[in-house]
PDB file of N, CA and C in Angstrom:
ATOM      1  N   UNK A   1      24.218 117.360 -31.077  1.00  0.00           N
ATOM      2  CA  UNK A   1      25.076 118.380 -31.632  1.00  0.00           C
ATOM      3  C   UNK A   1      24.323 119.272 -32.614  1.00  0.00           C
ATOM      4  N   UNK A   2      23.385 118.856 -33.002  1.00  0.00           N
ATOM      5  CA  UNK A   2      22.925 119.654 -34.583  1.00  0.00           C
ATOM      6  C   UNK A   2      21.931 120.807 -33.686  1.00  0.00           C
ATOM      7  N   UNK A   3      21.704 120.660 -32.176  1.00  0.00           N
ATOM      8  CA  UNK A   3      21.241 121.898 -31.708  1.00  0.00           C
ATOM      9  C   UNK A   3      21.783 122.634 -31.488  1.00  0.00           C
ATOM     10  N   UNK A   4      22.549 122.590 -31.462  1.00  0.00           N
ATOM     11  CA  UNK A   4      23.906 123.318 -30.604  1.00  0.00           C
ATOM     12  C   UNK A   4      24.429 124.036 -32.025  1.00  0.00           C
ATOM     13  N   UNK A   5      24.820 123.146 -33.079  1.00  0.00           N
ATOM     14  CA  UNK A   5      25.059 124.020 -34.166  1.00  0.00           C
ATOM     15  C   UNK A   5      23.736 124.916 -34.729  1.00  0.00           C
ATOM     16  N   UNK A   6      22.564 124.538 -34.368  1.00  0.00           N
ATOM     17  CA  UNK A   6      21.722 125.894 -35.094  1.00  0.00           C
ATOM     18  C   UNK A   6      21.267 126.506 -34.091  1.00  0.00           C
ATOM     19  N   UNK A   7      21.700 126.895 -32.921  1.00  0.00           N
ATOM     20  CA  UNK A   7      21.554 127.498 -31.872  1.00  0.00           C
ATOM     21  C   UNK A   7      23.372 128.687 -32.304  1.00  0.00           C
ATOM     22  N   UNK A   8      24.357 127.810 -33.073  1.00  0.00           N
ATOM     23  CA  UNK A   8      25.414 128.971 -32.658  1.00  0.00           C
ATOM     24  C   UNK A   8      24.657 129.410 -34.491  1.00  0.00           C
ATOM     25  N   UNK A   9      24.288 129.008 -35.152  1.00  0.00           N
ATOM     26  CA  UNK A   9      24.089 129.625 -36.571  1.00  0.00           C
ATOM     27  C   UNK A   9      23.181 130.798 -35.974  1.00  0.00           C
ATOM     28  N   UNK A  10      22.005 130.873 -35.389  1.00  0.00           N
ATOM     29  CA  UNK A  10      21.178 131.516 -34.901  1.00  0.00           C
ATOM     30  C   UNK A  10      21.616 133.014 -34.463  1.00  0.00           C
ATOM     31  N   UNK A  11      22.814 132.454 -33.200  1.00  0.00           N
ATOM     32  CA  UNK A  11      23.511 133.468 -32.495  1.00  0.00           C
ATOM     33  C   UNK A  11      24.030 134.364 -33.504  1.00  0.00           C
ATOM     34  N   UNK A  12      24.781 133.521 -34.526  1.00  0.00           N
ATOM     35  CA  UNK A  12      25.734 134.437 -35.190  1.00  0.00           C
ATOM     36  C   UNK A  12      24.968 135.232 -36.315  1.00  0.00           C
ATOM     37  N   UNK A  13      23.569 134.947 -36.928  1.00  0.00           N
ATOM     38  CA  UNK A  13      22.825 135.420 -37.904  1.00  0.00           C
ATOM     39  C   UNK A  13      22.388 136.508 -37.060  1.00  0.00           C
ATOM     40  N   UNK A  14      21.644 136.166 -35.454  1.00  0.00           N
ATOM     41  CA  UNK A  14      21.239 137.963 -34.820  1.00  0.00           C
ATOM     42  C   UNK A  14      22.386 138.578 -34.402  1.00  0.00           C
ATOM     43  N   UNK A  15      23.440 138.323 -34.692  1.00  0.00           N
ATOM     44  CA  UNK A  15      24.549 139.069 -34.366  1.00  0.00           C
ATOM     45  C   UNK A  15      24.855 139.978 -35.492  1.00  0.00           C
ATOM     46  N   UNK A  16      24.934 139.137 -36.420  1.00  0.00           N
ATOM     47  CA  UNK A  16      25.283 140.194 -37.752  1.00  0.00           C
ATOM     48  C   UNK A  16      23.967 141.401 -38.417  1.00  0.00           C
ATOM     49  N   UNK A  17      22.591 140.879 -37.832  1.00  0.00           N
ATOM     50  CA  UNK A  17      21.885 141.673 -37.880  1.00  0.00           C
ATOM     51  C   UNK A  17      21.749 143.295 -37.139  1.00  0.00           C
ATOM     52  N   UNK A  18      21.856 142.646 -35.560  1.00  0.00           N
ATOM     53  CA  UNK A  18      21.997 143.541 -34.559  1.00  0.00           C
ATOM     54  C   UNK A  18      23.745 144.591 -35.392  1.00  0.00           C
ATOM     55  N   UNK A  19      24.320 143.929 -36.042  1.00  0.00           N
ATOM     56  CA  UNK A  19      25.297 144.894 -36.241  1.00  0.00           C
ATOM     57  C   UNK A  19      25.016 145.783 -37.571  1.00  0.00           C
ATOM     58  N   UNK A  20      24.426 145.190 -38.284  1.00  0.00           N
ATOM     59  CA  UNK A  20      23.565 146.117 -38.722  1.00  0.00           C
ATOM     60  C   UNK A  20      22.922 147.186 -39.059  1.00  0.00           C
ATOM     61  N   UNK A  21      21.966 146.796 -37.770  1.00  0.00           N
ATOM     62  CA  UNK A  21      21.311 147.670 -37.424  1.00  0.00           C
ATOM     63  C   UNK A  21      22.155 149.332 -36.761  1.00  0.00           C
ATOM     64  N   UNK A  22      22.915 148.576 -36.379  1.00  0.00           N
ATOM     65  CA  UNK A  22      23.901 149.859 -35.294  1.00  0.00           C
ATOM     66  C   UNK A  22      24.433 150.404 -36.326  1.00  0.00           C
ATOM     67  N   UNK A  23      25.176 149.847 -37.608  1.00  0.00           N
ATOM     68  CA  UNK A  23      25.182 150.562 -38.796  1.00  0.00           C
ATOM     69  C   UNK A  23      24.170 151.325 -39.393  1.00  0.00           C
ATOM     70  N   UNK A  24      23.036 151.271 -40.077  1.00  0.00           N
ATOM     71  CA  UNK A  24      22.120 152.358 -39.997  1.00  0.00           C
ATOM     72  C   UNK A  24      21.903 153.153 -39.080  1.00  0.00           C
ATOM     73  N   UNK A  25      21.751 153.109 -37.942  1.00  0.00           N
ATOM     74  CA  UNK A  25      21.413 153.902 -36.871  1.00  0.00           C
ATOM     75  C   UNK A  25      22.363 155.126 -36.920  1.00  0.00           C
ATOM     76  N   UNK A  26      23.995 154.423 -37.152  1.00  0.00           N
ATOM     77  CA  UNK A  26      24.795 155.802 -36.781  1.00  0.00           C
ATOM     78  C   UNK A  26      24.614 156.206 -38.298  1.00  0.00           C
ATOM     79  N   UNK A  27      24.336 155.855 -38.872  1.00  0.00           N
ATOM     80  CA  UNK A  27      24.258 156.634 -40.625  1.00  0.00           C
ATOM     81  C   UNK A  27      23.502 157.608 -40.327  1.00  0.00           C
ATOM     82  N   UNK A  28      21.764 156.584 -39.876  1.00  0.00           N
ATOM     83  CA  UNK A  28      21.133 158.348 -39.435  1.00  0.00           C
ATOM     84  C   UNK A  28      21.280 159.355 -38.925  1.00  0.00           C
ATOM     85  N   UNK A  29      22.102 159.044 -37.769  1.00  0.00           N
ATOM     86  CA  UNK A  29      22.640 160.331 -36.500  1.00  0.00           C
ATOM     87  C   UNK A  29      23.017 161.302 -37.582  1.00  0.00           C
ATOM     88  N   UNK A  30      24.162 160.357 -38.195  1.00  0.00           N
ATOM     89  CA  UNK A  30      25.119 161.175 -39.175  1.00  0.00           C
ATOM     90  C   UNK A  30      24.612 161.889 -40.086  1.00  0.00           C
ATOM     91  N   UNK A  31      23.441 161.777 -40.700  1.00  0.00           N
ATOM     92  CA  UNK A  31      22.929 162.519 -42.061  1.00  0.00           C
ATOM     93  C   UNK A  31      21.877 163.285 -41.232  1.00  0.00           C
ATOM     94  N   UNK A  32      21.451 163.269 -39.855  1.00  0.00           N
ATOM     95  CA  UNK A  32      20.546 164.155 -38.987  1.00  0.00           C
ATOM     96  C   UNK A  32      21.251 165.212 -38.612  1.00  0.00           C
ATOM     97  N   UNK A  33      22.610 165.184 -38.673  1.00  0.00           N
ATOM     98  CA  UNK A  33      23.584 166.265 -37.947  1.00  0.00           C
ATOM     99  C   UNK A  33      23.773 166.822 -38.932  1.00  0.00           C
ATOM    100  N   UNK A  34      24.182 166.555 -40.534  1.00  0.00           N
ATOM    101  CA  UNK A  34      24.756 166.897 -41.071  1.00  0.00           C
ATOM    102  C   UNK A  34      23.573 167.846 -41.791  1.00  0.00           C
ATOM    103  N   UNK A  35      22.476 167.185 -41.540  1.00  0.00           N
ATOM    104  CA  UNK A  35      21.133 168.270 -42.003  1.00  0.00           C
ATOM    105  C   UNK A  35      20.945 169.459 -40.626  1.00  0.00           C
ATOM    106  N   UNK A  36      21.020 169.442 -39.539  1.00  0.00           N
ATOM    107  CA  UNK A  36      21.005 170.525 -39.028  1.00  0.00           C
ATOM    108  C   UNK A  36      22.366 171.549 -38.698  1.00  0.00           C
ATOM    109  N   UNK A  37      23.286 170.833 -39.605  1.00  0.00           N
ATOM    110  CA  UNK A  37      24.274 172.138 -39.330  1.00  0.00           C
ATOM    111  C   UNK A  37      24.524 172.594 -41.078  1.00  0.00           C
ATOM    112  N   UNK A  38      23.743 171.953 -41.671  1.00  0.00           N
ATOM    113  CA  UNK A  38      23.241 173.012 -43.289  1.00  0.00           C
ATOM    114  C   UNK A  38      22.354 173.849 -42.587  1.00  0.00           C
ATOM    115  N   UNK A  39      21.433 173.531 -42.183  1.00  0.00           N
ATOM    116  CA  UNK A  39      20.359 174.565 -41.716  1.00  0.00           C
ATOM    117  C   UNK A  39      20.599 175.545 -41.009  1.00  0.00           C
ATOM    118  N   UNK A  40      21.741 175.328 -39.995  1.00  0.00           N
ATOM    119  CA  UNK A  40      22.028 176.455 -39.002  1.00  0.00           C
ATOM    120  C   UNK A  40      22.837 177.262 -40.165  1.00  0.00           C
ATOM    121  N   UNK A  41      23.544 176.922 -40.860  1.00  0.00           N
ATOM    122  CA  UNK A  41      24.491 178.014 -41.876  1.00  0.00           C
ATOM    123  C   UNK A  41      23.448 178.477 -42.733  1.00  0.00           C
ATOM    124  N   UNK A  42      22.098 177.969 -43.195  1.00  0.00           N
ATOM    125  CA  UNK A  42      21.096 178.564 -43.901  1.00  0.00           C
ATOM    126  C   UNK A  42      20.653 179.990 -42.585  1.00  0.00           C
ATOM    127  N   UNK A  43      20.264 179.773 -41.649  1.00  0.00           N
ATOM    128  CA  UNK A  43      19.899 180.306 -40.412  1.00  0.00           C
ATOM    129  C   UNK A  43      20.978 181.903 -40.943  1.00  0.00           C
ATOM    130  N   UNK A  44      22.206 181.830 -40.375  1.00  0.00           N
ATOM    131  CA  UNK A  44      23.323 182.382 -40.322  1.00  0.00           C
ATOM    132  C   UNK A  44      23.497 183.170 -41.603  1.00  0.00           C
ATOM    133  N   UNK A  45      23.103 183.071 -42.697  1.00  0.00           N
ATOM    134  CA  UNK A  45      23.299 183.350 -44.069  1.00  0.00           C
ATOM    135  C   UNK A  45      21.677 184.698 -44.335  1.00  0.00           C
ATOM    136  N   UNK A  46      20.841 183.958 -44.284  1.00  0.00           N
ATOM    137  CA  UNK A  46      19.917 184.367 -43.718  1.00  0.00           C
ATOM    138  C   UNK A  46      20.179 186.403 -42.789  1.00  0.00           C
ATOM    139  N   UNK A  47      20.387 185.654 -41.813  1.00  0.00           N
ATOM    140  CA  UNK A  47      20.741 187.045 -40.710  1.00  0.00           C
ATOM    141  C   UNK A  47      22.007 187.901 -41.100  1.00  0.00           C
ATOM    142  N   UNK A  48      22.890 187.462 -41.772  1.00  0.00           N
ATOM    143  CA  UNK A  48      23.776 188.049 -42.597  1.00  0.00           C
ATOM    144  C   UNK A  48      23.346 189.005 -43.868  1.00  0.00           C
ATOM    145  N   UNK A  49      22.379 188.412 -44.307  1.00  0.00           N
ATOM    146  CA  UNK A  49      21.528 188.974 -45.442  1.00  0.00           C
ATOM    147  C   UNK A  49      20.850 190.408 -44.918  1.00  0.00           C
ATOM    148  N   UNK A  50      20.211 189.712 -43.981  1.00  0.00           N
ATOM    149  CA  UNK A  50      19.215 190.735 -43.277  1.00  0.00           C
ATOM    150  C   UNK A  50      19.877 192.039 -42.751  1.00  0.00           C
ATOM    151  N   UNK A  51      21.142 191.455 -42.345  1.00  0.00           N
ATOM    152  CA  UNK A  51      22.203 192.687 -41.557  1.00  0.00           C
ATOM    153  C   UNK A  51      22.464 193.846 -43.157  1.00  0.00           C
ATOM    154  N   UNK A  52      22.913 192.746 -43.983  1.00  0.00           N
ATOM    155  CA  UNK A  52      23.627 194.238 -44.780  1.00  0.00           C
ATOM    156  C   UNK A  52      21.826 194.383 -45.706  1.00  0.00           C
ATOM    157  N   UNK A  53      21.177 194.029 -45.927  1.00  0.00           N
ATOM    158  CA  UNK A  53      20.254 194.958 -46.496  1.00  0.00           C
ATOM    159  C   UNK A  53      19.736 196.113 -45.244  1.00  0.00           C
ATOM    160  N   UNK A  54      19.768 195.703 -44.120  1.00  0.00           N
ATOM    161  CA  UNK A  54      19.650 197.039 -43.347  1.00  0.00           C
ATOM    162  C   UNK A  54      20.579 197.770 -43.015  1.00  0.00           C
ATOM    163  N   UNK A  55      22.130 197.376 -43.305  1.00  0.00           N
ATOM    164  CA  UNK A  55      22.817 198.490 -43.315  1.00  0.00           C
ATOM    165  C   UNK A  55      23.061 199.309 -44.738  1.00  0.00           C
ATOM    166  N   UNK A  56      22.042 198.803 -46.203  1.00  0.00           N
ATOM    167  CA  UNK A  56      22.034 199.335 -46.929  1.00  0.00           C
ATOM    168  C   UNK A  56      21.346 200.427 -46.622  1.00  0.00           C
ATOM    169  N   UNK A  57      20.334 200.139 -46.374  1.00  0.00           N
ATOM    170  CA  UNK A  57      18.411 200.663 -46.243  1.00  0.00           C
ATOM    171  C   UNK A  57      17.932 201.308 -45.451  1.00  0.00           C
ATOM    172  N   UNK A  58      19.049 201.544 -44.215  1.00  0.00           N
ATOM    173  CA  UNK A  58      18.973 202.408 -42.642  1.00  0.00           C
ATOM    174  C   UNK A  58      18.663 203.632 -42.784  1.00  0.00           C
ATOM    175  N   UNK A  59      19.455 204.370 -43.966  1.00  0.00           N
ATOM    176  CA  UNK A  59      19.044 205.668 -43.983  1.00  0.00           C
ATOM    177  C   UNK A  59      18.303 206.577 -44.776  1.00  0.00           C
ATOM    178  N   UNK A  60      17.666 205.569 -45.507  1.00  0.00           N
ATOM    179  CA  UNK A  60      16.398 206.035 -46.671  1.00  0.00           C
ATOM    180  C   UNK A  60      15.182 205.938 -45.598  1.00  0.00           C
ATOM    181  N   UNK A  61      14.356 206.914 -46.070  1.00  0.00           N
ATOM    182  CA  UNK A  61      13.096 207.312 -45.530  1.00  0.00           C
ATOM    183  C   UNK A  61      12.239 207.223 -46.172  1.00  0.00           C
ATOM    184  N   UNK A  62      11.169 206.492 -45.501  1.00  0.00           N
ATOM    185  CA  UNK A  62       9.603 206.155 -45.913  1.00  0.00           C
ATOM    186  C   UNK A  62       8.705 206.984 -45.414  1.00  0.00           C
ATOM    187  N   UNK A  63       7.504 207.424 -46.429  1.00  0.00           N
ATOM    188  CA  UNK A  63       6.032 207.753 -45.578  1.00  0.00           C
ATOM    189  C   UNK A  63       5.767 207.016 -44.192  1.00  0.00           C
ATOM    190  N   UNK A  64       5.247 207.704 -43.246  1.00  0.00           N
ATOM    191  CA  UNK A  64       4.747 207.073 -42.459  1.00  0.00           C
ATOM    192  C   UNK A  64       3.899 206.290 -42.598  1.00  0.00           C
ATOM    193  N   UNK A  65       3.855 205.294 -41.845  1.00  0.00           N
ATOM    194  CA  UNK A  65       3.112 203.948 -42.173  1.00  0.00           C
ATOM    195  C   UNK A  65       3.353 202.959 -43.399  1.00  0.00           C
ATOM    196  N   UNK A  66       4.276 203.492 -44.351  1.00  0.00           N
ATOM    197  CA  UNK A  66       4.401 203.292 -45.615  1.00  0.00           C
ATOM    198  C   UNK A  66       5.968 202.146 -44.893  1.00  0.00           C
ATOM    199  N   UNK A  67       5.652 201.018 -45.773  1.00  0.00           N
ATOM    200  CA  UNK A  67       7.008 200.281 -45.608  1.00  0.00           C
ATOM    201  C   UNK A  67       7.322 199.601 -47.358  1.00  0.00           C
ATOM    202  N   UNK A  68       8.694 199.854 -47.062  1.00  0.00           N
ATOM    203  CA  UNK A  68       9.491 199.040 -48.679  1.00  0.00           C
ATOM    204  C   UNK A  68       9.670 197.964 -48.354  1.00  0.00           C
ATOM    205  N   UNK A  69       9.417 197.445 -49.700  1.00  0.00           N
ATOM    206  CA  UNK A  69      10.365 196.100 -49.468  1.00  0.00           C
ATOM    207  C   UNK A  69      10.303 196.147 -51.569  1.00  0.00           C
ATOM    208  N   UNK A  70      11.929 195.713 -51.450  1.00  0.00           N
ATOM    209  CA  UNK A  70      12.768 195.138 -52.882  1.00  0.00           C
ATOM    210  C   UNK A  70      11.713 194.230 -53.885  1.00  0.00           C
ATOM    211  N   UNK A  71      10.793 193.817 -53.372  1.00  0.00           N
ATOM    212  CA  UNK A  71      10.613 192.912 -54.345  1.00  0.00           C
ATOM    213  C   UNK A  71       8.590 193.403 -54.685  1.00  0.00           C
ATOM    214  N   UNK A  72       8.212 194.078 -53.745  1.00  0.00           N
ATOM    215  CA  UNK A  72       6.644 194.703 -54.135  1.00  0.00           C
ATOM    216  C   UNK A  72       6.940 196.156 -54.575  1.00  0.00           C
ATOM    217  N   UNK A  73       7.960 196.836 -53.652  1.00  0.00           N
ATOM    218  CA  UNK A  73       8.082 198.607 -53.761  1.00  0.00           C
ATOM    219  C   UNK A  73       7.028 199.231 -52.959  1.00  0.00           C
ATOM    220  N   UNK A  74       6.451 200.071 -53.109  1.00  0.00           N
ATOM    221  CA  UNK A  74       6.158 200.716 -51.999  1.00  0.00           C
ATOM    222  C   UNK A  74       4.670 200.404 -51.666  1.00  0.00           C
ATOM    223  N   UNK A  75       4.279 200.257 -50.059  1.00  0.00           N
ATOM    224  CA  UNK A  75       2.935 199.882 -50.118  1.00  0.00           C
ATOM    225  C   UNK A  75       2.657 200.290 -48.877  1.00  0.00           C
ATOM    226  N   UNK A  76       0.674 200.424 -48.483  1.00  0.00           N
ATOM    227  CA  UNK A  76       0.682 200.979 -47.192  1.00  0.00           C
ATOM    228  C   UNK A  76       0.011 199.982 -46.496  1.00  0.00           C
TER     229      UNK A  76
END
C-alpha cells in the first residue's frame, strides 16, 4: 500500500504543479495582449497626432528644399 499511496501523493503534487503552470501561462497571454493593444492605441495616437499637425501645417510654405519641423525650425 505505501506505493500506491506515494504514487497517488506524486500524481496529485504534478497535478497541482501542471495547474500551475497553466496559471502563469494564461497570465502571460494576458499581460502580452494587454501590452499590444497599449501599443496599438500608442500606434493610433501617434497617426492622430501626425494628421492634425498636418492639417495645421498644410498650408504654410517652405523654401525649396528647406523643411520645418516644431522642435529644430528651419533647416536645409
Amino acid at each position: 500500500m505505501e506505493f500506491f499511496d506515494k504514487l497517488s501523493e506524486t500524481i496529485v503534487s504534478a497535478g497541482k504543479d501542471v495547474g500551475q503552470k497553466a496559471k502563469d501561462v494564461s497570465g502571460i497571454a494576458k499581460l502580452k495582449m494587454d501590452i499590444r493593444s497599449k501599443e496599438d492605441f500608442v500606434e493610433k495616437q501617434y497617426a492622430e497626432l501626425g494628421k492634425a499637425y498636418y492639417e495645421k501645417h498644410k498650408d504654410e510654405e517652405s523654401a525649396e528644399g528647406e523643411e520645418k519641423t516644431p522642435e529644430q525650425g528651419t533647416f536645409s
